[in-house]
C-alpha atoms as a PDB file:
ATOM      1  CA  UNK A   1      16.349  -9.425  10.766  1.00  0.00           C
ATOM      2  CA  UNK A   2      17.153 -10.128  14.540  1.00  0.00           C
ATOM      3  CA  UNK A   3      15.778  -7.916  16.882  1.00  0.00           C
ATOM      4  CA  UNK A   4      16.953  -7.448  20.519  1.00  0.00           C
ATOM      5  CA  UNK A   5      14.504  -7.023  23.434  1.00  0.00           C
ATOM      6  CA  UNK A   6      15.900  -3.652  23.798  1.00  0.00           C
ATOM      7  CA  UNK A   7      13.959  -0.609  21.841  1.00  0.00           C
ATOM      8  CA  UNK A   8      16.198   1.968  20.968  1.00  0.00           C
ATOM      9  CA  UNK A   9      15.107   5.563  20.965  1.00  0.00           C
ATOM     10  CA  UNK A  10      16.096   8.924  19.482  1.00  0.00           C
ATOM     11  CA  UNK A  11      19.346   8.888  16.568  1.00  0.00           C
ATOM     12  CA  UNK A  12      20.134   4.785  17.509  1.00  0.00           C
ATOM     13  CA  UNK A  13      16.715   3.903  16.516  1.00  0.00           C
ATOM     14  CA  UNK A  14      16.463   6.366  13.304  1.00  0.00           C
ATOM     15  CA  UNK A  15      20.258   4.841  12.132  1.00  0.00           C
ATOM     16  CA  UNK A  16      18.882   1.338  13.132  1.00  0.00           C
ATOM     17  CA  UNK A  17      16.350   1.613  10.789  1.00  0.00           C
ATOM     18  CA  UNK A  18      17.936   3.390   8.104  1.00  0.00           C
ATOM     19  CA  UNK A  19      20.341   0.213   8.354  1.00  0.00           C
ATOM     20  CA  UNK A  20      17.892  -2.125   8.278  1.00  0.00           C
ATOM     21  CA  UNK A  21      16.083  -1.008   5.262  1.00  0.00           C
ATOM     22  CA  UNK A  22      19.688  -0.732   3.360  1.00  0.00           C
ATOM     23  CA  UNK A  23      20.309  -4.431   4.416  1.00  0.00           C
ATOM     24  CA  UNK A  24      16.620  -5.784   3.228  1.00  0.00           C
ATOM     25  CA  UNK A  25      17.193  -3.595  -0.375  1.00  0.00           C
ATOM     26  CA  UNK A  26      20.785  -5.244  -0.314  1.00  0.00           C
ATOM     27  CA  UNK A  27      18.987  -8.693  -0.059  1.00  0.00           C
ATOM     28  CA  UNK A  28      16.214  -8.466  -2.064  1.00  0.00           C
ATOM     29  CA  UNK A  29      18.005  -6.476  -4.957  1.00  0.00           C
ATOM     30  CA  UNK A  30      21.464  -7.593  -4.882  1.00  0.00           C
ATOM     31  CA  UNK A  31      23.419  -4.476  -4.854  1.00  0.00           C
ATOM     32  CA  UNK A  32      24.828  -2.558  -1.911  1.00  0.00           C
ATOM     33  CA  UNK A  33      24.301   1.482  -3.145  1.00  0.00           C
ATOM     34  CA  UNK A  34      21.282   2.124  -1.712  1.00  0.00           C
ATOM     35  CA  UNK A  35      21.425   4.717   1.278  1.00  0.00           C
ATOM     36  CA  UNK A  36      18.585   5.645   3.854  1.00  0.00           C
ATOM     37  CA  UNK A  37      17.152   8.442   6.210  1.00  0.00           C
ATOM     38  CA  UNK A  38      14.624   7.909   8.411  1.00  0.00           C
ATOM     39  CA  UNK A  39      12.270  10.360  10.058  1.00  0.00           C
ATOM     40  CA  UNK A  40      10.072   9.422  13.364  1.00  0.00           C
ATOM     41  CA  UNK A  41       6.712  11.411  14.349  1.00  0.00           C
ATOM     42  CA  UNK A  42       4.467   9.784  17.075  1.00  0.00           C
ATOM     43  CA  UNK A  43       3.357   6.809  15.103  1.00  0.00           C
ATOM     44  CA  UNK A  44       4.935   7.510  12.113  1.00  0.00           C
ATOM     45  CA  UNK A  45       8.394   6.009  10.405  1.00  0.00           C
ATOM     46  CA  UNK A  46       9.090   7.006   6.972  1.00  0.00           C
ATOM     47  CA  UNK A  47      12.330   5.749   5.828  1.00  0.00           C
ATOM     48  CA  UNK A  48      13.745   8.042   2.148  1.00  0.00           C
ATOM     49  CA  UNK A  49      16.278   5.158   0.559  1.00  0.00           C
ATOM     50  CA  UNK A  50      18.315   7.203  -2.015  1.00  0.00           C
ATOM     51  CA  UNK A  51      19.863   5.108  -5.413  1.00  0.00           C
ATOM     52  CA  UNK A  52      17.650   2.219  -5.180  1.00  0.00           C
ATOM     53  CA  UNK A  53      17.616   0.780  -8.913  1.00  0.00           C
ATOM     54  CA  UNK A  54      19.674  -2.226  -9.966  1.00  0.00           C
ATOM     55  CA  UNK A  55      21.442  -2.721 -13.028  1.00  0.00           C
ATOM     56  CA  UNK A  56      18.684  -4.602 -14.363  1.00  0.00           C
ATOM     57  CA  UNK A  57      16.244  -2.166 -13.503  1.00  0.00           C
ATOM     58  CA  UNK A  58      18.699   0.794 -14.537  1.00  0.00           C
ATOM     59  CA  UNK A  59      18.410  -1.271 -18.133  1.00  0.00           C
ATOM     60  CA  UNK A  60      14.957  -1.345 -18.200  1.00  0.00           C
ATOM     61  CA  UNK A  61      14.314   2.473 -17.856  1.00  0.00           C
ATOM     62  CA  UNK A  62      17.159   3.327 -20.687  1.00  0.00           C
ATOM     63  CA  UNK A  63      15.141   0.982 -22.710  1.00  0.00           C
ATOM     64  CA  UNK A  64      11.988   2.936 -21.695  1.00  0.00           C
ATOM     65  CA  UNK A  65      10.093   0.235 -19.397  1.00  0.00           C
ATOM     66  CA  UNK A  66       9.978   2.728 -16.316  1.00  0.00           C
ATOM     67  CA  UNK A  67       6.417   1.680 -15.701  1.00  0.00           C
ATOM     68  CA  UNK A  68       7.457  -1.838 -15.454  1.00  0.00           C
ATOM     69  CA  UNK A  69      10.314  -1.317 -13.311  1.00  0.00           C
ATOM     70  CA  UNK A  70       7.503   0.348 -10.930  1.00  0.00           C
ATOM     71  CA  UNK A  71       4.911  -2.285 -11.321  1.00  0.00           C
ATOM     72  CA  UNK A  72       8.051  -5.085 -10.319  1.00  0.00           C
ATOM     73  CA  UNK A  73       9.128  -3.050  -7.134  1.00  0.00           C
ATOM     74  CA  UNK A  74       5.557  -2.146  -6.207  1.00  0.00           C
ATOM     75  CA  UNK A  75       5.004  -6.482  -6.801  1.00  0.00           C
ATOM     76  CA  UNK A  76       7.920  -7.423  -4.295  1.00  0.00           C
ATOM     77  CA  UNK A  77       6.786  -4.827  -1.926  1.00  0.00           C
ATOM     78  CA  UNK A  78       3.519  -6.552  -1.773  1.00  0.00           C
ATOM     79  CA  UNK A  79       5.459 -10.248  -1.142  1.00  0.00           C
ATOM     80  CA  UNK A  80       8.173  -8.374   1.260  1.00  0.00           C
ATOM     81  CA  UNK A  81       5.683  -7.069   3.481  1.00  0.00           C
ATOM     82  CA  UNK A  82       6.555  -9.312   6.456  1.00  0.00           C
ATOM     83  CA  UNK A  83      10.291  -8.947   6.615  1.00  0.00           C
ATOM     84  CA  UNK A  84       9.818  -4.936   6.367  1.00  0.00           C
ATOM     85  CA  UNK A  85       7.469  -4.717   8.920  1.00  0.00           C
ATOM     86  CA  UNK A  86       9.169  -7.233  11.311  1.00  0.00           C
ATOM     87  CA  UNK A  87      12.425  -5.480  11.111  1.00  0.00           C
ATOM     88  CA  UNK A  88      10.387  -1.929  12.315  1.00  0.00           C
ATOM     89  CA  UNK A  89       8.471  -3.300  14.633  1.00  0.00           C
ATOM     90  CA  UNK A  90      11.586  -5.614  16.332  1.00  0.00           C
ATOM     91  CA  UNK A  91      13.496  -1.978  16.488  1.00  0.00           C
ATOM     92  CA  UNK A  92      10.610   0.183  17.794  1.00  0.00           C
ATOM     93  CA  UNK A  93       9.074  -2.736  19.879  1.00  0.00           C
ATOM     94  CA  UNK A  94       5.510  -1.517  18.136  1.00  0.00           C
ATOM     95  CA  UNK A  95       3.232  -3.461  16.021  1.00  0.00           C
ATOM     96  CA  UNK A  96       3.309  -2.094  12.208  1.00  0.00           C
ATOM     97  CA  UNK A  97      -0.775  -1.280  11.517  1.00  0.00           C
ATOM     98  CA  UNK A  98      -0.132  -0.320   7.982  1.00  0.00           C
ATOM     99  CA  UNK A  99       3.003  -0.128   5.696  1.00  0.00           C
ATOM    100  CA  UNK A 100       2.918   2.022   2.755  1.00  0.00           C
ATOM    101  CA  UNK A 101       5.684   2.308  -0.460  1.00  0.00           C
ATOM    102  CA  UNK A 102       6.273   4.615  -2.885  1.00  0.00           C
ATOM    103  CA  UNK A 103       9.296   4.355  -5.820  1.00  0.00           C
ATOM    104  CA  UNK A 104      10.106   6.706  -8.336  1.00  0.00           C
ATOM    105  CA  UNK A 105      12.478   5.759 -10.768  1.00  0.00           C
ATOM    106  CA  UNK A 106      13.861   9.378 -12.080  1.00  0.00           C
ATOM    107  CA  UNK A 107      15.988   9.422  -9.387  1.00  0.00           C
ATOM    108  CA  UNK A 108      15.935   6.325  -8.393  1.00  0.00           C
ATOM    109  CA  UNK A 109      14.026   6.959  -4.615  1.00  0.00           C
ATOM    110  CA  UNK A 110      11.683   4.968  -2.706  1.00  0.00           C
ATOM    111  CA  UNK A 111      10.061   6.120   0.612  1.00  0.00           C
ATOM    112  CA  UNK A 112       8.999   3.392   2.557  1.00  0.00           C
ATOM    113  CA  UNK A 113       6.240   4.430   4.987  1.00  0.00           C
ATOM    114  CA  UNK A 114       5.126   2.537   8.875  1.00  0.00           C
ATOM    115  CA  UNK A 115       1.770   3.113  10.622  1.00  0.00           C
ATOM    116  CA  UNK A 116       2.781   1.618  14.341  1.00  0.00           C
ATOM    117  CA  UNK A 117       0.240   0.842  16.848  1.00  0.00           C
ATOM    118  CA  UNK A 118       0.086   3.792  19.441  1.00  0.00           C
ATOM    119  CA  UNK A 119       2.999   2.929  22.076  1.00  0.00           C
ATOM    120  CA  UNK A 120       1.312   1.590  26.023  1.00  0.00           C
ATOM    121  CA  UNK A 121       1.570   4.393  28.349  1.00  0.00           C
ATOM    122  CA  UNK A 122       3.786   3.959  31.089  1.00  0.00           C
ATOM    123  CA  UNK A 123       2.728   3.205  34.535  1.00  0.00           C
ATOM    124  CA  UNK A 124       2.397   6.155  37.051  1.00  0.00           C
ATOM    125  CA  UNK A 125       3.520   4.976  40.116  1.00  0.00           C
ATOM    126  CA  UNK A 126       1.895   6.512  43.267  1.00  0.00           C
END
């Protein structure tokens, strides 16, 4: 993910990430039909991705290894750390403290979750 030295705010940022978390599932999964909303509250992101399960994955449910399918995404999160946390904090031009995930495989859903660092105050100028 490239980042810009320009931190977006407001609807740009929350589509910026939503788009970023689509193109890292898109990588890292190989399929394109995941969508994303993300919500912003003081130092909180949480990004909802919607339809989230390959066709491997959507396999190994029908053939009743949800649990597995879990423990793999819950596995990658743990080695995609880096590239999830660099793409938030290149967009919000914060550092990530924490990042939490959660997947749930009946729908397929995941919430991805971003502690940042509490943002410098500005100046005041006399």
């Amino acid at each position: 993910m490239e980042s810009s030295n320009k931190v977006l705010e407001g609807a740009t940022l929350t589509d910026a990430i939503s788009a970023a978390m689509v193109e890292l599932y898109a990588e890292f999964y190989n399929h394109d039909r995941t969508t994303a909303t993300t919500y912003i509250n003081d130092n909180v992101v949480v990004c909802v991705l919607e339809d989230i399960l390959s066709h491997a994955e959507t396999d190994q449910i029908e053939g009743g290894d949800s649990s597995d399918v879990i423990e793999g995404r819950v596995s990658f999160q743990n080695g995609a750390e880096d590239e999830f946390t660099s793409a938030i904090e290149g967009l919000t031009g914060r550092r990530v403290t924490a990042f939490l995930s959660a997947n749930q495989t009946a729908p397929g859903i995941a919430c991805e979750l971003f502690f940042l660092e509490a943002p410098v105050p500005a100046a005041k100028h006399a």
